[in-house]
Protein backbone atom coordinates (compact mmCIF):
# COMPACT_ATOMS: atom_id res chain seq x y z
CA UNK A 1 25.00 -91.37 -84.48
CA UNK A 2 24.64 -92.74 -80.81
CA UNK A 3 21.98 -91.68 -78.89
CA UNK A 4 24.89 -90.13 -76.11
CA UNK A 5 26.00 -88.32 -79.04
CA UNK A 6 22.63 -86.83 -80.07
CA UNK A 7 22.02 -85.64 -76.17
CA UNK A 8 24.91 -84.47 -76.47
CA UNK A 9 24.17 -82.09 -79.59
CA UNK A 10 20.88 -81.60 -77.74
CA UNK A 11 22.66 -80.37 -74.73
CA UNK A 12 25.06 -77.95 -77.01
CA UNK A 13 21.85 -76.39 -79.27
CA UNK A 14 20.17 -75.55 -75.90
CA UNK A 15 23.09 -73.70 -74.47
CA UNK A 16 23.90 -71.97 -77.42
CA UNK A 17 20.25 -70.85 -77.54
CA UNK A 18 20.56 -69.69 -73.31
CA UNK A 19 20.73 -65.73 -73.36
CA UNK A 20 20.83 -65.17 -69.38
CA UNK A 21 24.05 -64.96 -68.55
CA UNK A 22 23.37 -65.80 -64.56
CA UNK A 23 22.19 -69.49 -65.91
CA UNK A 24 25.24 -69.73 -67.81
CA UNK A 25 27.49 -69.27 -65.20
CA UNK A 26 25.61 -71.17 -63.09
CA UNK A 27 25.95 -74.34 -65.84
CA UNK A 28 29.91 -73.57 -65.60
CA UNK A 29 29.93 -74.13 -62.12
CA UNK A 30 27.62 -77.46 -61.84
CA UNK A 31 30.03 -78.96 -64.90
CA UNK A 32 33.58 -78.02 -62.96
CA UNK A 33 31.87 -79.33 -59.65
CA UNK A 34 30.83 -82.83 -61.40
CA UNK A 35 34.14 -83.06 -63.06
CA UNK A 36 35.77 -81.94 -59.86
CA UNK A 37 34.08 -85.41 -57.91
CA UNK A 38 35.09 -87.46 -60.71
CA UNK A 39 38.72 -86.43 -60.70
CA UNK A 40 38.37 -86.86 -56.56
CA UNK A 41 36.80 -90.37 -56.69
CA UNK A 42 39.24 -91.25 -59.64
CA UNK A 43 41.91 -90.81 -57.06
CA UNK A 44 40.60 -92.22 -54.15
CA UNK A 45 40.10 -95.83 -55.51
CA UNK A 46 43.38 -97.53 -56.18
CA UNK A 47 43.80 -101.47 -56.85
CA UNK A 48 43.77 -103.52 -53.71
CA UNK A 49 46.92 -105.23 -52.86
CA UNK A 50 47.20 -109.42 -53.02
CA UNK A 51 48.56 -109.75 -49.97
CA UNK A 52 48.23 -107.98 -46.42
CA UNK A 53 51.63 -107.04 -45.25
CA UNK A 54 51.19 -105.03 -41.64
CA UNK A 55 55.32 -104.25 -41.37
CA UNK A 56 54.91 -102.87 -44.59
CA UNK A 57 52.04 -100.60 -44.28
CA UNK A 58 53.49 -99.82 -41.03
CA UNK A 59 56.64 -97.66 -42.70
CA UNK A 60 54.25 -96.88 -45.71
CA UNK A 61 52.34 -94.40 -42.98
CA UNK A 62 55.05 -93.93 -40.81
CA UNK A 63 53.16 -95.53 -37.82
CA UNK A 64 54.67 -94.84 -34.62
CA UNK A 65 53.94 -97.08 -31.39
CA UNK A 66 52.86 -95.41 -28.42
CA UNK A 67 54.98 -95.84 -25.23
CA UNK A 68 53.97 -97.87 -22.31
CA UNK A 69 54.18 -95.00 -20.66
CA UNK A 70 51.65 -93.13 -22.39
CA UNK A 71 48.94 -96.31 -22.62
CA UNK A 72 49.57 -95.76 -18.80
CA UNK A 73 48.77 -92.25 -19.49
CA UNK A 74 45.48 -92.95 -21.61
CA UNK A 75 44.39 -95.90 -19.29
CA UNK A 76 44.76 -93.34 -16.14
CA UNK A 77 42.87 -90.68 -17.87
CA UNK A 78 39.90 -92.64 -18.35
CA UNK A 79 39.34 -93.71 -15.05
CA UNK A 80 37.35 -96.47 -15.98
CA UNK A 81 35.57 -98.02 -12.95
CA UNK A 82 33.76 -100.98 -14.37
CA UNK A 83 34.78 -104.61 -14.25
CA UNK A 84 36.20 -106.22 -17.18
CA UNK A 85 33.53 -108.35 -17.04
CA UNK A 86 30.92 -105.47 -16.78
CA UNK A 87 32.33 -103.97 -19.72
CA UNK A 88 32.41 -107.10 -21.87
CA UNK A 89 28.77 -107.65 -21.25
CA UNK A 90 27.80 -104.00 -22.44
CA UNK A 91 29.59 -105.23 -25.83
């Protein structure tokens, strides 16, 4: 027997021997929240593609340009009065 499979045994004797109910539930709840992260993480990480394509991530997430006219918009609503220079230079 592996030693994962004895702590495991050792893990199953001492919750058979647990008579508070309260601690029991509470040992339910860690074990779905662990196995809960693992299924999450599971499905965050996928294989990274070979090659970069940017046209086709662009219709993957249905990326949508903004207008000239809105950039106009944006650059108007920040009234930024710096220099280009000045602003470079706090980079």
């Amino acid at each position: 027997m592996t030693t994962l499979e004895l702590r495991k045994y050792r893990l199953i004797k001492l919750i058979t021997s647990l008579e508070d109910e309260l601690l029991i539930s509470k040992l339910e709840k860690l074990l779905n929240e662990l196995n809960e992260e693992d299924t999450v993480l599971l499905n965050l990480s996928k294989p990274m593609r070979e090659k970069l394509d940017i046209e086709q991530l662009i219709k993957e997430q249905n990326y949508k340009h903004p207008s000239k006219k809105l950039l106009n918009e944006i650059i108007e609503e920040a009234d930024i009065q710096e220099s280009i220079d000045d602003l470079l230079e706090m980079i």
